[in-house]
N, C-alpha and C. Protein backbone atom coordinates (compact mmCIF):
# COMPACT_ATOMS: atom_id res chain seq x y z
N UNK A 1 26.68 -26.40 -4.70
CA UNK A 1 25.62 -25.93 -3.83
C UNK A 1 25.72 -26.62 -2.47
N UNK A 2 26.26 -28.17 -2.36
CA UNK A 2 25.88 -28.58 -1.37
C UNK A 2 27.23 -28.83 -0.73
N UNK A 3 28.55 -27.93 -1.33
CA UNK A 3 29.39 -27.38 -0.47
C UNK A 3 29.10 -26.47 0.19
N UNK A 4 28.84 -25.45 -0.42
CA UNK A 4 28.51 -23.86 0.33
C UNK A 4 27.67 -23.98 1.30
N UNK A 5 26.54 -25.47 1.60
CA UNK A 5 25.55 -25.16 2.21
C UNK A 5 26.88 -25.71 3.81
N UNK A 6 26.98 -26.84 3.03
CA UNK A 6 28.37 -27.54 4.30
C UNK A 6 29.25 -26.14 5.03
N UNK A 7 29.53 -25.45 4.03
CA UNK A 7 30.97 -24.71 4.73
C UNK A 7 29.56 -23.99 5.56
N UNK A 8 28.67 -23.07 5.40
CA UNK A 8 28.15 -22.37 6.57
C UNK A 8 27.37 -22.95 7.43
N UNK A 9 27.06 -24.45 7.43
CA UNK A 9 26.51 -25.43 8.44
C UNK A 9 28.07 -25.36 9.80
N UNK A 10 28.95 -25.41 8.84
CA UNK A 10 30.09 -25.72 9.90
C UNK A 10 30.58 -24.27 11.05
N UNK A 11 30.21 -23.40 10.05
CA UNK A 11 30.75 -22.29 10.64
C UNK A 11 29.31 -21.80 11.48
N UNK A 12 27.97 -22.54 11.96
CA UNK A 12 26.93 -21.89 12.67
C UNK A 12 27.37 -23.08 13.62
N UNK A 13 27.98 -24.43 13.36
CA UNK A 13 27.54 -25.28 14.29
C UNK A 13 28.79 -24.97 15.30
N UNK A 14 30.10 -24.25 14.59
CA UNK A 14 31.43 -23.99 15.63
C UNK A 14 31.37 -22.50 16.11
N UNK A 15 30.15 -21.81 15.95
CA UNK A 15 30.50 -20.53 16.75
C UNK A 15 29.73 -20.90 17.97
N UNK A 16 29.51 -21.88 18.52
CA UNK A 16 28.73 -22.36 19.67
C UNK A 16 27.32 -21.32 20.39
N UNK A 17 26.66 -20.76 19.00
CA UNK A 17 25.24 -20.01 19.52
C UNK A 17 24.52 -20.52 18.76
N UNK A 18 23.68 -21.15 19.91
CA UNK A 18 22.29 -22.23 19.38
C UNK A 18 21.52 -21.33 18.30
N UNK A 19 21.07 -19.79 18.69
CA UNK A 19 20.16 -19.01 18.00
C UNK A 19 20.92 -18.96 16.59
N UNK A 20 22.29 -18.73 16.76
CA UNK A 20 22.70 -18.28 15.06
C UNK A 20 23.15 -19.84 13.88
N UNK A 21 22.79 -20.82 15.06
CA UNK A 21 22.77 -22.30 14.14
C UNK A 21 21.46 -22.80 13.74
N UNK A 22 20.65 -22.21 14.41
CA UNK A 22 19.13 -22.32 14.51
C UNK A 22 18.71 -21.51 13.41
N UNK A 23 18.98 -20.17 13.07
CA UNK A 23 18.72 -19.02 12.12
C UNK A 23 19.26 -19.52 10.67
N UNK A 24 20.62 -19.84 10.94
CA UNK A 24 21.63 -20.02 9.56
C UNK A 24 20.99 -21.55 9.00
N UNK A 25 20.53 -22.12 9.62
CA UNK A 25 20.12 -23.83 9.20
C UNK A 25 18.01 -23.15 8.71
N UNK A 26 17.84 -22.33 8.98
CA UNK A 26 16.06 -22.30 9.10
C UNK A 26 16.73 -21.13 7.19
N UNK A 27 17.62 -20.83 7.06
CA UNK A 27 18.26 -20.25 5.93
C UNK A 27 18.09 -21.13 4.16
N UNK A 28 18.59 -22.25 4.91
CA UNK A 28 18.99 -23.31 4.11
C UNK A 28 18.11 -23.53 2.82
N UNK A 29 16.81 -23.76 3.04
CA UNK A 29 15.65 -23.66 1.82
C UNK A 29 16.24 -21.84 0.90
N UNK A 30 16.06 -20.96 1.27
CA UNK A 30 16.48 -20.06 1.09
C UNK A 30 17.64 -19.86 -0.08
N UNK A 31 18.86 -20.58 0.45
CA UNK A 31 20.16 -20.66 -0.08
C UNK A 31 20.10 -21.66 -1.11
N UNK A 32 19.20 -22.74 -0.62
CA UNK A 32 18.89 -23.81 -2.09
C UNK A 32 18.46 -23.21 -2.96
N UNK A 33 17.52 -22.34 -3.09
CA UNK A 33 16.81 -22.06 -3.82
C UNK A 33 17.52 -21.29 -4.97
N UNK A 34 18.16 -20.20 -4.21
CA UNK A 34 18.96 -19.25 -5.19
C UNK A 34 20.21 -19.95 -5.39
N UNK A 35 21.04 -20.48 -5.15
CA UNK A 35 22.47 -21.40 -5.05
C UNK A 35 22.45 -21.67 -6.59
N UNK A 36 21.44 -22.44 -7.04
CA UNK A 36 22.01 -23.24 -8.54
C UNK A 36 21.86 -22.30 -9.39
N UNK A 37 21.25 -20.82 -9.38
CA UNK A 37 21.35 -19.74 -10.50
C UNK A 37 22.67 -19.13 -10.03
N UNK A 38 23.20 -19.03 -8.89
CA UNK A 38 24.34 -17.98 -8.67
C UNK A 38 25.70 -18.57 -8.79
N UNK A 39 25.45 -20.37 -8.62
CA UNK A 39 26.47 -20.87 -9.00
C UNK A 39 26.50 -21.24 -10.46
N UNK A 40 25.64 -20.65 -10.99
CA UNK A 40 26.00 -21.34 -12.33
C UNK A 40 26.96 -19.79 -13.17
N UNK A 41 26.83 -18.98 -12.70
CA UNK A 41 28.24 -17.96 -13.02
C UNK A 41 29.37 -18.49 -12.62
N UNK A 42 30.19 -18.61 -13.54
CA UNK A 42 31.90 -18.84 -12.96
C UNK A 42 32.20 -17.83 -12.32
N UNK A 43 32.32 -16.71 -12.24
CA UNK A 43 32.94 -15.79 -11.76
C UNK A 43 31.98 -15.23 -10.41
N UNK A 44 30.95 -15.65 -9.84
CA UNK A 44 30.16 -15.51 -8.73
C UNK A 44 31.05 -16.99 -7.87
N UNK A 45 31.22 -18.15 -8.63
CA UNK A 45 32.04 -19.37 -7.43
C UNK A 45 33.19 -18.58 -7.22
N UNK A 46 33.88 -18.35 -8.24
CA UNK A 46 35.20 -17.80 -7.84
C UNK A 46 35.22 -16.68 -6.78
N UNK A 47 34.18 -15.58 -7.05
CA UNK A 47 34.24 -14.88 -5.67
C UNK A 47 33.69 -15.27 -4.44
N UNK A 48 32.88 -16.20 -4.32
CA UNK A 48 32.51 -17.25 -3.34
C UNK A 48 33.44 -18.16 -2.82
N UNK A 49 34.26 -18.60 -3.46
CA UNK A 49 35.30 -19.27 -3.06
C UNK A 49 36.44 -18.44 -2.14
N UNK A 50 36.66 -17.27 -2.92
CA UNK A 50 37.57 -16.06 -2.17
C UNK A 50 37.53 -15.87 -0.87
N UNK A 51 35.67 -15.62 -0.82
CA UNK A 51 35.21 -14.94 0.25
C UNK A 51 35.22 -16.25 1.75
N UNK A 52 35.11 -17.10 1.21
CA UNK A 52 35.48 -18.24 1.93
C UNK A 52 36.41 -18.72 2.88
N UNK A 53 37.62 -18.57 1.37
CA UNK A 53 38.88 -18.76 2.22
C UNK A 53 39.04 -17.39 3.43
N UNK A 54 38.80 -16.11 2.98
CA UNK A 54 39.16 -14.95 3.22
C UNK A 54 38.34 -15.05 5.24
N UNK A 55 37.25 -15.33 5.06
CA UNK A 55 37.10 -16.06 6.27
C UNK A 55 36.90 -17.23 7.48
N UNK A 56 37.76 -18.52 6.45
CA UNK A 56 38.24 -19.29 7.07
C UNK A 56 40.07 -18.99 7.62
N UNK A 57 40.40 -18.44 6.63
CA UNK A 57 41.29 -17.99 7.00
C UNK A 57 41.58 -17.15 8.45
N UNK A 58 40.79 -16.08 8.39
CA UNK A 58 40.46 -15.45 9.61
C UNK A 58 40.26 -15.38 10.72
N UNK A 59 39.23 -16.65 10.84
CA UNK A 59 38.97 -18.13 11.82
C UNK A 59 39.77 -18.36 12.49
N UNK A 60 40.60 -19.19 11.16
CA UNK A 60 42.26 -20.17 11.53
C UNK A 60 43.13 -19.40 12.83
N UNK A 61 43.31 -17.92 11.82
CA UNK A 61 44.04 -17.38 12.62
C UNK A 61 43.47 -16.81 13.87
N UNK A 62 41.94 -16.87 14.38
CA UNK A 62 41.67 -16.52 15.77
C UNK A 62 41.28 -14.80 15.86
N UNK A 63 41.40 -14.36 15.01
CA UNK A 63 40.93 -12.85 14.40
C UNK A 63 39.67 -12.61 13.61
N UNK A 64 39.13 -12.30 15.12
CA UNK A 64 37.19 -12.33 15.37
C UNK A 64 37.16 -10.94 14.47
N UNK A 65 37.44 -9.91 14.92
CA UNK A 65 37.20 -8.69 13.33
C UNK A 65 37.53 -9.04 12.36
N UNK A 66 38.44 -9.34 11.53
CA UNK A 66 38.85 -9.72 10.61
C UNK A 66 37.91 -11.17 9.96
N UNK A 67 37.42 -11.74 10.83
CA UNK A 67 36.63 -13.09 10.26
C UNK A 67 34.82 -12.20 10.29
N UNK A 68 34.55 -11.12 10.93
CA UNK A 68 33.46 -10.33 11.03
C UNK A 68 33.37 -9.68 10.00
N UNK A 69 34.40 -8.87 9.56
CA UNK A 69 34.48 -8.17 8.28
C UNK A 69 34.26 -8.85 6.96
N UNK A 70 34.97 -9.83 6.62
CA UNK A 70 34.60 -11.20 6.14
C UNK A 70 33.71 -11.76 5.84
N UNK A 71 32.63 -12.00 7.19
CA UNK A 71 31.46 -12.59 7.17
C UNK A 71 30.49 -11.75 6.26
N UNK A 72 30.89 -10.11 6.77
CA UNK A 72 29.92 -9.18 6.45
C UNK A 72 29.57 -8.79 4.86
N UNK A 73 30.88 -8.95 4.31
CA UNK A 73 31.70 -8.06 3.06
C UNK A 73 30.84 -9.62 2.33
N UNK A 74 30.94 -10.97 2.68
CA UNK A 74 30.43 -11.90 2.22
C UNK A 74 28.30 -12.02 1.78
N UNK A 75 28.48 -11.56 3.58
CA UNK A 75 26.59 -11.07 3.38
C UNK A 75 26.36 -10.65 2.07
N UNK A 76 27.19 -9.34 2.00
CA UNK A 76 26.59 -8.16 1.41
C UNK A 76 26.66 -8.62 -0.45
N UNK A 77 27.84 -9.04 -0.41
CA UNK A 77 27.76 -9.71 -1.86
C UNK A 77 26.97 -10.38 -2.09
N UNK A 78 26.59 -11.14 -1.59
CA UNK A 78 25.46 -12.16 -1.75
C UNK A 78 24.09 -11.62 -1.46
N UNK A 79 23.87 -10.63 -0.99
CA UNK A 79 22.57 -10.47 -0.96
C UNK A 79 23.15 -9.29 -2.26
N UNK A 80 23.52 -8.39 -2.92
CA UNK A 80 23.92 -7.61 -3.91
C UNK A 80 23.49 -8.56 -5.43
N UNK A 81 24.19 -10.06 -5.22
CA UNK A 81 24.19 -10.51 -6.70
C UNK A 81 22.51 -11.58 -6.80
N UNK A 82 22.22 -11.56 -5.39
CA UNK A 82 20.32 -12.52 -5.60
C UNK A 82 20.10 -11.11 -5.71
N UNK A 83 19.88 -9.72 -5.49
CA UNK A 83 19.19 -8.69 -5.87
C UNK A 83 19.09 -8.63 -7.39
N UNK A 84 19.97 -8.67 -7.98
CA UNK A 84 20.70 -8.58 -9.23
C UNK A 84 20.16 -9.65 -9.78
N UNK A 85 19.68 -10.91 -9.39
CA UNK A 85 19.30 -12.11 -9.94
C UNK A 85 17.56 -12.20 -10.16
N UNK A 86 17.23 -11.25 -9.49
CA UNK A 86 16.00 -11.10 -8.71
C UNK A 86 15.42 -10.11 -10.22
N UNK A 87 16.45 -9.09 -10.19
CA UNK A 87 15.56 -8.16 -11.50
C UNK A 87 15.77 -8.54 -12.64
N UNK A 88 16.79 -9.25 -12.77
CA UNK A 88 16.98 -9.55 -14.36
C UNK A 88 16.23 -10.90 -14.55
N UNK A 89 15.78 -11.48 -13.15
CA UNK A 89 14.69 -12.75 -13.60
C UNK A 89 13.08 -11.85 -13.92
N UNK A 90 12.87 -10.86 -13.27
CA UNK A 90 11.58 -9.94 -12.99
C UNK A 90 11.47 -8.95 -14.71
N UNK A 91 12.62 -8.59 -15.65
CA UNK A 91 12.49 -8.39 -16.72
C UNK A 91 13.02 -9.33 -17.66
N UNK A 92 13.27 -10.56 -17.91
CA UNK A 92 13.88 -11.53 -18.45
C UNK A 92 14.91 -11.41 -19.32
N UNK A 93 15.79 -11.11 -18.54
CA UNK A 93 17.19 -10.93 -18.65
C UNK A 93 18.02 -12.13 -18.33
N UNK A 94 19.06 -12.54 -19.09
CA UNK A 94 20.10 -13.68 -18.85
C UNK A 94 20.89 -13.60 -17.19
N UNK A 95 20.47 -14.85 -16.56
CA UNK A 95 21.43 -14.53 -15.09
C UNK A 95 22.33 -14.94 -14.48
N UNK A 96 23.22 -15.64 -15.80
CA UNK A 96 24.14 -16.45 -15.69
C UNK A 96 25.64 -15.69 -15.06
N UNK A 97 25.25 -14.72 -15.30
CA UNK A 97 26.44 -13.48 -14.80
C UNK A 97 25.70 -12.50 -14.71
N UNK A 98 24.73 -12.27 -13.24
CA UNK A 98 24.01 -10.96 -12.89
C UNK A 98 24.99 -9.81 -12.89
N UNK A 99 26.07 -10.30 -12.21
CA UNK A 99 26.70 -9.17 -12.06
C UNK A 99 28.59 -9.55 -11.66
N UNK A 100 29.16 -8.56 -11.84
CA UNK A 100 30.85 -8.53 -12.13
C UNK A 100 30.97 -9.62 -10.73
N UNK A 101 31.90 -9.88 -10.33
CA UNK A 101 32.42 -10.48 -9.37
C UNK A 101 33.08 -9.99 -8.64
């Protein structure tokens, strides 16, 4: 948990916009909160980890679409598997693996 919170502290504090380090850090309670149910799926780190490299990688190489697409494709999973975490906590369902990876 308190990697994932590191890797996107780093990536709001090096895109040099106060508003989106300001937004992504006011996040943080947020990401604690849900983090220790979504990491406790193996197969949610592993695609977290992917999605990671997939846009540090992107970064590295200086390829702002490609690290955008990335960012996005990352959003969207993550807000997809707390949705997913969200109903099967709302009918008490196991959420150790909301959903595929």
């Amino acid at each position: 948990v308190n990697a994932n919170i590191a890797f996107h502290d780093v990536i709001y504090d090096r895109a040099g916009n106060h508003t989106l380090s300001r937004l992504g850090k006011e996040l943080r309670n947020f990401i604690r909160r849900f983090s220790t149910e979504a990491f406790a799926s193996p197969s949610r780190v592993d695609a977290v980890l992917r999605e990671h490299e997939t846009m540090l990688d992107a970064m590295e190489r200086g390829d702002a679409p490609a690290a955008e697409r990335a960012a996005s494709e990352h959003l969207r999973t993550a807000r997809a598997y707390v949705a997913q975490l969200h109903l099967r906590t709302a009918v008490g369902a196991p959420t150790a693996e909301a959903t595929p990876a």
